[in-house]
C-alpha atoms as a PDB file:
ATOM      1  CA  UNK A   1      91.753 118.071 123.353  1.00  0.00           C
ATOM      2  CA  UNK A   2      90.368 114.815 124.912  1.00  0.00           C
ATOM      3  CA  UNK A   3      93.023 113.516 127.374  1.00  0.00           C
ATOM      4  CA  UNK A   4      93.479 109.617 125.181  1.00  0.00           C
ATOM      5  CA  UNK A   5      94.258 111.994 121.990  1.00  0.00           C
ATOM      6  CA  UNK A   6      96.507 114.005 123.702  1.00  0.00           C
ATOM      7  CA  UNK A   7      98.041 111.029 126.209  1.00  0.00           C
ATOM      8  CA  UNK A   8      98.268 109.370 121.979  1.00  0.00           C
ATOM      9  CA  UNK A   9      99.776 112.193 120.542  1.00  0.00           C
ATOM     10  CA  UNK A  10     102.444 112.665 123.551  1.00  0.00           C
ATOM     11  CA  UNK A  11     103.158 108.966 122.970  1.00  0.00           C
ATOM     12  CA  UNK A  12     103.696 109.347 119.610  1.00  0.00           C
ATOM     13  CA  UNK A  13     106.547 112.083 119.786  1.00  0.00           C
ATOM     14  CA  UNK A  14     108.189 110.058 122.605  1.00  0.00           C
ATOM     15  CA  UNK A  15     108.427 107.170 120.165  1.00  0.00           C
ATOM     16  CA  UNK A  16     108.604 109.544 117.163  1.00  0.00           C
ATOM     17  CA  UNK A  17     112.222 111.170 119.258  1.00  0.00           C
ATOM     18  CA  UNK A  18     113.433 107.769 120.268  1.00  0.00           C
ATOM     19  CA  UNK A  19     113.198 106.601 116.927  1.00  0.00           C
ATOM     20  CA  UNK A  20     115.440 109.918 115.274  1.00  0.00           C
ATOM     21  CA  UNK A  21     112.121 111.767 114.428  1.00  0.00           C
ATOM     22  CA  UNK A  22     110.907 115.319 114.667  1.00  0.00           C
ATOM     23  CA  UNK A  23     107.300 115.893 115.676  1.00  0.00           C
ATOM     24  CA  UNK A  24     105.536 118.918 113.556  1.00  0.00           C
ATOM     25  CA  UNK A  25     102.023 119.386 113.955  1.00  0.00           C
ATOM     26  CA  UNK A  26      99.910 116.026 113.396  1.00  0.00           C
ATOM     27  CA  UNK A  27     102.640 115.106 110.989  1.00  0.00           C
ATOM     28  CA  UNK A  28     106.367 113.142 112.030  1.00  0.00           C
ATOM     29  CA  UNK A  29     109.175 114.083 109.856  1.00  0.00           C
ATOM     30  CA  UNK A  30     112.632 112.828 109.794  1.00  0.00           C
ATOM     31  CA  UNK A  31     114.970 114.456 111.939  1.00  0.00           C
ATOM     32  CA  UNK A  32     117.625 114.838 109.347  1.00  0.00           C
ATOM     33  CA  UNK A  33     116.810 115.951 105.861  1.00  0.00           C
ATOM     34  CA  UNK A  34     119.280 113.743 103.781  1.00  0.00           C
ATOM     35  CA  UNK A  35     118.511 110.422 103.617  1.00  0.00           C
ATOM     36  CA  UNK A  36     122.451 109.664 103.247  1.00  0.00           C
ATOM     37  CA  UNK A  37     123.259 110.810 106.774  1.00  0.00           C
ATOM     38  CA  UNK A  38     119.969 109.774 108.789  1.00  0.00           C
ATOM     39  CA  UNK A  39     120.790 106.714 111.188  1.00  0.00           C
ATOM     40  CA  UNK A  40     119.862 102.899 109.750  1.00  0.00           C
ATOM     41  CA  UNK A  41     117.355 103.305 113.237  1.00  0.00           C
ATOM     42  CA  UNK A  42     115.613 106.559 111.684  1.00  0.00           C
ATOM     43  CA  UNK A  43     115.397 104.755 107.954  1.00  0.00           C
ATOM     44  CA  UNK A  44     113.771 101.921 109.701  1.00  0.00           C
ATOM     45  CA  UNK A  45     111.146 103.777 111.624  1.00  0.00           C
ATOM     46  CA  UNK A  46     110.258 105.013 108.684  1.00  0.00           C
ATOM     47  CA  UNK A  47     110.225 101.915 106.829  1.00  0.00           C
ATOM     48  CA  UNK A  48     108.935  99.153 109.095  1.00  0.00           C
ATOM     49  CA  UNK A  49     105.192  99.678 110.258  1.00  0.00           C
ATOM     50  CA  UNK A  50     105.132 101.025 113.153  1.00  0.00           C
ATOM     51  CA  UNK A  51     103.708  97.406 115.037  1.00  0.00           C
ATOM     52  CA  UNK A  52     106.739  95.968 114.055  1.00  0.00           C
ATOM     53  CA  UNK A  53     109.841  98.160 114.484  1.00  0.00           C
ATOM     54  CA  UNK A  54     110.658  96.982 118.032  1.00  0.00           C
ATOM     55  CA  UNK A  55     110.682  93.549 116.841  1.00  0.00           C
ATOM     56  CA  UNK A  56     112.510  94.422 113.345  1.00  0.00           C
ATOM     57  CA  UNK A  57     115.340  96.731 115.583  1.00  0.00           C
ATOM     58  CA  UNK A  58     116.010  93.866 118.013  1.00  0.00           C
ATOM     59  CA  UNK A  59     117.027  91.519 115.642  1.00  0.00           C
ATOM     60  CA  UNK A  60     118.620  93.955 114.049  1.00  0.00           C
ATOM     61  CA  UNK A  61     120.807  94.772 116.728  1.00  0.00           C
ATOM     62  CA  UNK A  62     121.174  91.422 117.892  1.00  0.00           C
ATOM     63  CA  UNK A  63     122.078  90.600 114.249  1.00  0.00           C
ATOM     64  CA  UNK A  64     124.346  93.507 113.451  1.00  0.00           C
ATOM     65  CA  UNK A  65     124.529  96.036 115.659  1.00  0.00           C
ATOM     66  CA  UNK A  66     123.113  98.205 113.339  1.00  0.00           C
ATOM     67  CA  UNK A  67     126.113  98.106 111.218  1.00  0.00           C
ATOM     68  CA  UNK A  68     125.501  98.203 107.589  1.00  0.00           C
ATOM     69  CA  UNK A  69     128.711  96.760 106.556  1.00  0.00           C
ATOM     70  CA  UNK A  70     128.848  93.998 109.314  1.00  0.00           C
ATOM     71  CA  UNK A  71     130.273  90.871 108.310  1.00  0.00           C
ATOM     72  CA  UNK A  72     130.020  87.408 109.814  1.00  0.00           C
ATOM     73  CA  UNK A  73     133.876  86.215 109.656  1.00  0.00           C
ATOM     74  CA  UNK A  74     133.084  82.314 109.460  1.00  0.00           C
ATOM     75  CA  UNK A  75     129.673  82.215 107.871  1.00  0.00           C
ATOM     76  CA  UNK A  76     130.291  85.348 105.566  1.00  0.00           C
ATOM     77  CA  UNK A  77     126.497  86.629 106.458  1.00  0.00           C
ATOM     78  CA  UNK A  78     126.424  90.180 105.621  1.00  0.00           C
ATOM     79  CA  UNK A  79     124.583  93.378 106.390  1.00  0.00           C
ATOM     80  CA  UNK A  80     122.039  94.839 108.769  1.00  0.00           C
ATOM     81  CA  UNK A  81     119.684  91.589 108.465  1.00  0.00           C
ATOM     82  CA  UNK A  82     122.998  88.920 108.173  1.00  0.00           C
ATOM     83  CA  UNK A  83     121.742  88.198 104.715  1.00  0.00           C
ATOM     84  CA  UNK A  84     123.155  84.993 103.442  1.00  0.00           C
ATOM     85  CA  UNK A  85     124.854  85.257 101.037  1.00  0.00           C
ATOM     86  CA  UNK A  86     124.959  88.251 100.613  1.00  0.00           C
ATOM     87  CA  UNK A  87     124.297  89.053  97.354  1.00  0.00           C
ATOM     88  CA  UNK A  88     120.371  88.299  98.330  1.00  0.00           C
ATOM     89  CA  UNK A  89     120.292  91.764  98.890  1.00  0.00           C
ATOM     90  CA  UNK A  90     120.780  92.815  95.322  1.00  0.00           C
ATOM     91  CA  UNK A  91     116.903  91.518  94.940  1.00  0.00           C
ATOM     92  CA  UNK A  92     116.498  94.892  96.733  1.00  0.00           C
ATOM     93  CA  UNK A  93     118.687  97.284  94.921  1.00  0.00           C
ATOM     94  CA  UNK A  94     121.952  97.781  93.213  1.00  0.00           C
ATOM     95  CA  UNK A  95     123.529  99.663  96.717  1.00  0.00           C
ATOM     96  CA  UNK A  96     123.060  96.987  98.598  1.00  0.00           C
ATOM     97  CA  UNK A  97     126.508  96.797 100.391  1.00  0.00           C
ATOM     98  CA  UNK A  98     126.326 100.234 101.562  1.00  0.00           C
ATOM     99  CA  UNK A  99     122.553 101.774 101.522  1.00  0.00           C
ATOM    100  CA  UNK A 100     121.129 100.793 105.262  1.00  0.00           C
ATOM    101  CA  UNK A 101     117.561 101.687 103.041  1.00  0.00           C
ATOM    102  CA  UNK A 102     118.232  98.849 100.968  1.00  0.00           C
ATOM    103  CA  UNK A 103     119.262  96.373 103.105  1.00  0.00           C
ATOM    104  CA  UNK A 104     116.296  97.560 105.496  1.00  0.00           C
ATOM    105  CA  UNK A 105     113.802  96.731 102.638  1.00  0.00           C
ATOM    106  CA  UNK A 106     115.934  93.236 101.995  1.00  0.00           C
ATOM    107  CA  UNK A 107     115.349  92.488 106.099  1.00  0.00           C
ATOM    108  CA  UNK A 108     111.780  93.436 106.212  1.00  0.00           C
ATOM    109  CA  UNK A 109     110.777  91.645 103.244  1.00  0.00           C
ATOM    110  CA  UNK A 110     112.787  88.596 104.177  1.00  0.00           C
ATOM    111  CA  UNK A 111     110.901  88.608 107.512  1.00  0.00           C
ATOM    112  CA  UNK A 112     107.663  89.231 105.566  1.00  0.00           C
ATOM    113  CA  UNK A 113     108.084  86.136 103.360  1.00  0.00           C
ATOM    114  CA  UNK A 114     109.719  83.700 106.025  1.00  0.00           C
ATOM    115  CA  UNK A 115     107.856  84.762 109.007  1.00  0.00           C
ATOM    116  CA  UNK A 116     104.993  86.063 108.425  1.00  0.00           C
ATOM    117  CA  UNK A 117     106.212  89.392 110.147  1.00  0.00           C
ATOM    118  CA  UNK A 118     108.700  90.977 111.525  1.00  0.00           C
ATOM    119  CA  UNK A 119     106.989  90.041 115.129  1.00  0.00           C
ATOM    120  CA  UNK A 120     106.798  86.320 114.400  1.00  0.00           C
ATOM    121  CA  UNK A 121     110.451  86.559 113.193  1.00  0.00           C
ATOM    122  CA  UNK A 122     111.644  87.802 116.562  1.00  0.00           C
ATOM    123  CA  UNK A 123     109.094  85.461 118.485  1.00  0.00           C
ATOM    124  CA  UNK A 124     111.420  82.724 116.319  1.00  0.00           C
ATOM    125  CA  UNK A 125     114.805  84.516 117.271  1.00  0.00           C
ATOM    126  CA  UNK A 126     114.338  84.065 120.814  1.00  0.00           C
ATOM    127  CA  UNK A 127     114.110  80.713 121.093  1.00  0.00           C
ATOM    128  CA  UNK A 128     116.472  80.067 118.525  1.00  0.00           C
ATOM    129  CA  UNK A 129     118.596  82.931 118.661  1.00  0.00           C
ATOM    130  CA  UNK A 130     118.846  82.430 114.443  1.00  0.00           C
ATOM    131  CA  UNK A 131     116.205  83.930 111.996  1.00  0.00           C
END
């Protein structure tokens, strides 16, 4: 195997690890096999294109934490993304106060329509600390 496919490949399963995943073969597949217990990290890595997850999870975690249920006490902002209000999220589905996939697909597309991307959006966070 060329050394760039391999050095690629080797890369891949790093991030692949980091991000909750198992590396199989050519293939990445979640680390846990129930949705319902796999981290809001692992959802989103398998969610947010790949060129955009370190952007999506630090705004995430600057945002939330990574809590699904967090709650801003004075604004009221909810959720992984701080949606606002709240009940944005339903746009996405019904479980939106508990499903991390849910709110995941609320943040990205939210991110999608404001930004441009979830790279622009955190290229706006930092110098506003806001998205």
């Amino acid at each position: 195997m060329p050394t760039f496919k391999l050095r690629m490949r080797t890369s891949a399963a790093i991030l692949a690890g980091a991000a909750g995943l198992t590396a199989l073969g050519a293939g990445v597949l979640p680390a846990t096999a129930n949705a319902a217990t796999a981290s809001p990290k692992a959802i989103a890595a398998r969610i947010v294109p790949a060129n955009q997850l370190a952007s999506f999870s630090q705004i995430i975690s600057h945002e939330s934490g990574w809590n699904v249920t967090a709650t801003n006490p004075s604004s009221g902002s909810y959720g992984l993304g701080q949606a606002l209000p709240a009940s944005k999220m339903a746009s996405a589905g019904a479980d939106w106060k508990t499903n991390p996939a849910t709110q995941i697909k609320w943040a990205l597309d939210y991110m999608n329509t404001r930004y441009g991307s979830p790279n622009a959006a955190w290229a706006f966070w930092q110098t506003h600390h806001w998205y």
